[in-house]
C-alpha atoms as a PDB file:
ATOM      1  CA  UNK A   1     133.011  89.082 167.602  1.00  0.00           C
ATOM      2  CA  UNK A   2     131.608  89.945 164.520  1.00  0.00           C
ATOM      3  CA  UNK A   3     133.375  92.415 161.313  1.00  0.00           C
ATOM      4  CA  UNK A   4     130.704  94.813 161.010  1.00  0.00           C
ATOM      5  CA  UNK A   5     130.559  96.664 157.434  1.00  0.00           C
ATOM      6  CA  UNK A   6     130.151 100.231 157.516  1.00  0.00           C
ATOM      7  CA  UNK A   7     127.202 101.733 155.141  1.00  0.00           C
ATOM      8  CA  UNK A   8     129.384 103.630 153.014  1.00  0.00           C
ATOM      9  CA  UNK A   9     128.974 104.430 149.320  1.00  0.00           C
ATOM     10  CA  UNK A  10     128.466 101.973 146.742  1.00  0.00           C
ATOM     11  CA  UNK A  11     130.906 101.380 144.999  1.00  0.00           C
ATOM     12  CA  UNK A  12     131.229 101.294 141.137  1.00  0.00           C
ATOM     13  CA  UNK A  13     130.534  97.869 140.220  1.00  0.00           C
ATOM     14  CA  UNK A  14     127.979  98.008 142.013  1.00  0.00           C
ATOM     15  CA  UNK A  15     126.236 100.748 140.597  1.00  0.00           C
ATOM     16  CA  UNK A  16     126.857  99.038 136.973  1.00  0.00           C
ATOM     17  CA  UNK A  17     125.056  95.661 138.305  1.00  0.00           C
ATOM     18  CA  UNK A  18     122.192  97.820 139.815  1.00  0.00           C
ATOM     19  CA  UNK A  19     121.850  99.603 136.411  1.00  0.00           C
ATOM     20  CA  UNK A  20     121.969  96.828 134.726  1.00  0.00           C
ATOM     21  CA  UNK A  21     119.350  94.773 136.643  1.00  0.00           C
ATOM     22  CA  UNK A  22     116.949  98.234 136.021  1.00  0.00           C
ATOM     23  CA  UNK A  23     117.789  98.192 132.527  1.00  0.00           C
ATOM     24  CA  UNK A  24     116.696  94.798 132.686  1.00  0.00           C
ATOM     25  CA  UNK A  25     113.775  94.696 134.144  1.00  0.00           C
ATOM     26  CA  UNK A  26     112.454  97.535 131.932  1.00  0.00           C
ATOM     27  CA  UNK A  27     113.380  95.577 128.777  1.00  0.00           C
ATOM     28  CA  UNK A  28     111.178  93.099 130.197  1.00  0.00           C
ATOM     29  CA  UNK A  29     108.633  95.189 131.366  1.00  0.00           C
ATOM     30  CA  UNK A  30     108.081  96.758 127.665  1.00  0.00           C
ATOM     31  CA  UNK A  31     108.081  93.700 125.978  1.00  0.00           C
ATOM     32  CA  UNK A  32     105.320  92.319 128.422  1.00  0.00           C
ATOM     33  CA  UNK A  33     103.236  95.498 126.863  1.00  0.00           C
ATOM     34  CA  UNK A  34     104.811  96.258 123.540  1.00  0.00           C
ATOM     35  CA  UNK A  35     106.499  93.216 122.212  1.00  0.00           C
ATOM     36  CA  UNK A  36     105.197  89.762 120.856  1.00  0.00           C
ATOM     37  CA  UNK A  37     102.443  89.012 118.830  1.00  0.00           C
ATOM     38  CA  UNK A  38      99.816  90.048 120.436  1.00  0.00           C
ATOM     39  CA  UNK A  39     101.135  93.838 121.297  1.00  0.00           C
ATOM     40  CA  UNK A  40      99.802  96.877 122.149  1.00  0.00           C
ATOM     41  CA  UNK A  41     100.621  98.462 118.729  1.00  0.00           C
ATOM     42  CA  UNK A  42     100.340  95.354 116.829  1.00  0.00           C
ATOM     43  CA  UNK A  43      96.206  95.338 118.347  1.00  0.00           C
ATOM     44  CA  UNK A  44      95.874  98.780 117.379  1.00  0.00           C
ATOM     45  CA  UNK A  45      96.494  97.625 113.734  1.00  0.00           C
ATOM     46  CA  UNK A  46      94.135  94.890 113.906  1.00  0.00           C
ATOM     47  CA  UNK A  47      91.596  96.761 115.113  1.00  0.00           C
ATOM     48  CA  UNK A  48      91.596  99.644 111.910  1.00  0.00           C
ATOM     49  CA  UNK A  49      92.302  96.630 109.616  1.00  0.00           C
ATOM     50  CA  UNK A  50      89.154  94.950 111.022  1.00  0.00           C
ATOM     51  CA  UNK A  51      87.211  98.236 110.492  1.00  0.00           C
ATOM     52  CA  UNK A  52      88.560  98.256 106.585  1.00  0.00           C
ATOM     53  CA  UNK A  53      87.454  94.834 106.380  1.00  0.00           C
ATOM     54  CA  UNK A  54      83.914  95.014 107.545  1.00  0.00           C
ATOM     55  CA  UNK A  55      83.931  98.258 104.931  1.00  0.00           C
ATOM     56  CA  UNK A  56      84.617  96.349 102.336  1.00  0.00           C
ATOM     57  CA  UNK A  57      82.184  93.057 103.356  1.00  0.00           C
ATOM     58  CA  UNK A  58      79.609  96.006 103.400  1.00  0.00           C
ATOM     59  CA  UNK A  59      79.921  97.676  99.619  1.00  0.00           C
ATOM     60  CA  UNK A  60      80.440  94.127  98.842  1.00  0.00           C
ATOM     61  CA  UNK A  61      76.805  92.850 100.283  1.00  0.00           C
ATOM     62  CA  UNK A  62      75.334  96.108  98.820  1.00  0.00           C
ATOM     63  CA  UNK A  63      76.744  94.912  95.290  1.00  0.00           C
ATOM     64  CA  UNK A  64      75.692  91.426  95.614  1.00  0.00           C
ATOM     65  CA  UNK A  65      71.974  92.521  96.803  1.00  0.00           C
ATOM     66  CA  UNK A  66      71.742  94.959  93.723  1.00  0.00           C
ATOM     67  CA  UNK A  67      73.222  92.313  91.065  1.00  0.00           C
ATOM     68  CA  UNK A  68      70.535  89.920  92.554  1.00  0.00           C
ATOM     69  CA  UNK A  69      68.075  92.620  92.151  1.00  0.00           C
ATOM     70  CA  UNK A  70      69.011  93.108  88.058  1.00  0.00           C
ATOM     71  CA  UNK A  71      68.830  89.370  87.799  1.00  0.00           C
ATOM     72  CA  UNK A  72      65.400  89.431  88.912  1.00  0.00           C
ATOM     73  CA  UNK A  73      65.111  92.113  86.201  1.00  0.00           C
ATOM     74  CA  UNK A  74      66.131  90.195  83.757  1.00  0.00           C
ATOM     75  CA  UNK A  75      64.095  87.346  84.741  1.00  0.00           C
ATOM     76  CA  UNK A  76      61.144  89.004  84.837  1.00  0.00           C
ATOM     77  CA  UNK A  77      60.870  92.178  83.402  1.00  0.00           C
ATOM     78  CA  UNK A  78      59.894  92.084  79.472  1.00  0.00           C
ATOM     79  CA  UNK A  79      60.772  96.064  78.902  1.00  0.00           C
ATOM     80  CA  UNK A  80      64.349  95.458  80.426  1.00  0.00           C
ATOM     81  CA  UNK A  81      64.588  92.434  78.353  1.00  0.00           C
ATOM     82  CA  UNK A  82      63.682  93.977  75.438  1.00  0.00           C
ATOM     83  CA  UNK A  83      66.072  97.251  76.020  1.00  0.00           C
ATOM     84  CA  UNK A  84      68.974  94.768  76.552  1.00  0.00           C
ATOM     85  CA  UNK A  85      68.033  92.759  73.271  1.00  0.00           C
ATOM     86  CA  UNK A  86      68.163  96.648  71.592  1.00  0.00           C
ATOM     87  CA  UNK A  87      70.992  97.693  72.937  1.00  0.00           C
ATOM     88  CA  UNK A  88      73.124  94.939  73.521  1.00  0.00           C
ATOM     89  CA  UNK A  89      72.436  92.429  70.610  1.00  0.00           C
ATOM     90  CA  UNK A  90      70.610  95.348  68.060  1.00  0.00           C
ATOM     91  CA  UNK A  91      68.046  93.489  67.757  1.00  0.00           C
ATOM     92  CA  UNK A  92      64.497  95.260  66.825  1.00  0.00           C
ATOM     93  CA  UNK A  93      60.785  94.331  67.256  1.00  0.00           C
ATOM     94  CA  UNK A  94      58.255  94.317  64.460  1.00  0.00           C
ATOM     95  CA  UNK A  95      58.394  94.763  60.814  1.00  0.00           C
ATOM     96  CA  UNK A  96      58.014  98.942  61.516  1.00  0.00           C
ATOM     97  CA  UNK A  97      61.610  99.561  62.159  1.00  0.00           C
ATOM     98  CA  UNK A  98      64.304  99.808  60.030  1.00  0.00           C
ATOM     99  CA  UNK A  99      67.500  99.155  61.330  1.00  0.00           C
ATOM    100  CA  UNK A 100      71.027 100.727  60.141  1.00  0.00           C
ATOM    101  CA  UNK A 101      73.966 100.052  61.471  1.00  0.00           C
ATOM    102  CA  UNK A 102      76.795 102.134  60.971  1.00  0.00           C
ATOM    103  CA  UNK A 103      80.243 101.053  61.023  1.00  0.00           C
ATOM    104  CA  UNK A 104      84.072 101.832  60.049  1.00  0.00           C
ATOM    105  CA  UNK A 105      85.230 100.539  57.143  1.00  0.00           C
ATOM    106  CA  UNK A 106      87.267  97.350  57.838  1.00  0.00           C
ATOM    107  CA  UNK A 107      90.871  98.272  56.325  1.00  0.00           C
ATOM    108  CA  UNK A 108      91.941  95.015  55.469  1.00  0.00           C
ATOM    109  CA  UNK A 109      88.818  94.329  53.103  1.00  0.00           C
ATOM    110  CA  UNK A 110      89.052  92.567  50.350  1.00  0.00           C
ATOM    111  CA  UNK A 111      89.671  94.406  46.915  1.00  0.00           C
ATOM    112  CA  UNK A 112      87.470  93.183  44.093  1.00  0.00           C
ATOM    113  CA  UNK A 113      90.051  91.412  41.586  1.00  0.00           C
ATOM    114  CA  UNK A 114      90.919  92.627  37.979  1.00  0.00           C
ATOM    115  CA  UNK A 115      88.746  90.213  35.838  1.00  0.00           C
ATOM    116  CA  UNK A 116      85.473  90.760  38.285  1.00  0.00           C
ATOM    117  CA  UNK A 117      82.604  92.538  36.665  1.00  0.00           C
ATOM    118  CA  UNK A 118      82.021  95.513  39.055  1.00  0.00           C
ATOM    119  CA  UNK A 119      85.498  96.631  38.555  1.00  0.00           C
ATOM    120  CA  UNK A 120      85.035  95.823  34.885  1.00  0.00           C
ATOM    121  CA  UNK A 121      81.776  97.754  34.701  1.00  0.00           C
ATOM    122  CA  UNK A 122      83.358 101.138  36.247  1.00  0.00           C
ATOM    123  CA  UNK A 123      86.246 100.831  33.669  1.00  0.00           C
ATOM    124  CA  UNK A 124      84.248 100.986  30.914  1.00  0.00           C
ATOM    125  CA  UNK A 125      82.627 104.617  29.975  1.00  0.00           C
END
């Protein structure tokens, strides 16, 4: 008739191949959730570095509607025209204004030579 096997306790080897399966299984188990390209931590970053993203598409819209709001400006307006010709160009308007421009002294000028007549002239007494 049959050997029958009496439940007894398992024995060591078999306790290492049971551990092992577990250990196993939970490797696979966290790199179903964790691991891979599209992971649980790795979504987490997309989704703050989508956030920056449409941030920075915003100020960047807002920038490009105000630029296209001083071209029109430009275009059109004669006063901003004319304080951008002023400012940037020093140009002035009429025969009213006197313009003086002020600036540093350039230091490598040229010296007036020996023989020329305004040096000559402040020789002399």
């Amino acid at each position: 008739m049959g050997t029958r096997r009496k439940a007894s306790a398992a024995t060591p080897g078999a306790l290492i191949v049971r551990g092992v399966l577990a250990l196993a299984a939970l490797g696979v188990i966290l790199y179903a959730v964790q691991g891979g390209e599209w992971g649980t931590v790795d979504l987490i970053h997309q989704t703050s570095r989508l956030a920056r993203v449409k941030h920075q598409v915003d100020s960047l819209n807002h920038e490009v509607d105000s630029l296209k709001k001083y071209k029109q400006l430009l275009q059109t307006d004669p006063v901003m025209q004319e304080k951008i010709a002023r400012e940037e160009f020093g140009m002035v308007r009429g025969s009213k204004e006197i313009l003086y421009r002020f600036t540093e002294p350039d230091t490598g000028a040229r010296k007036p030579a020996a023989g020329s007549r305004k040096s000559d002239a402040a020789t002399k007494p």
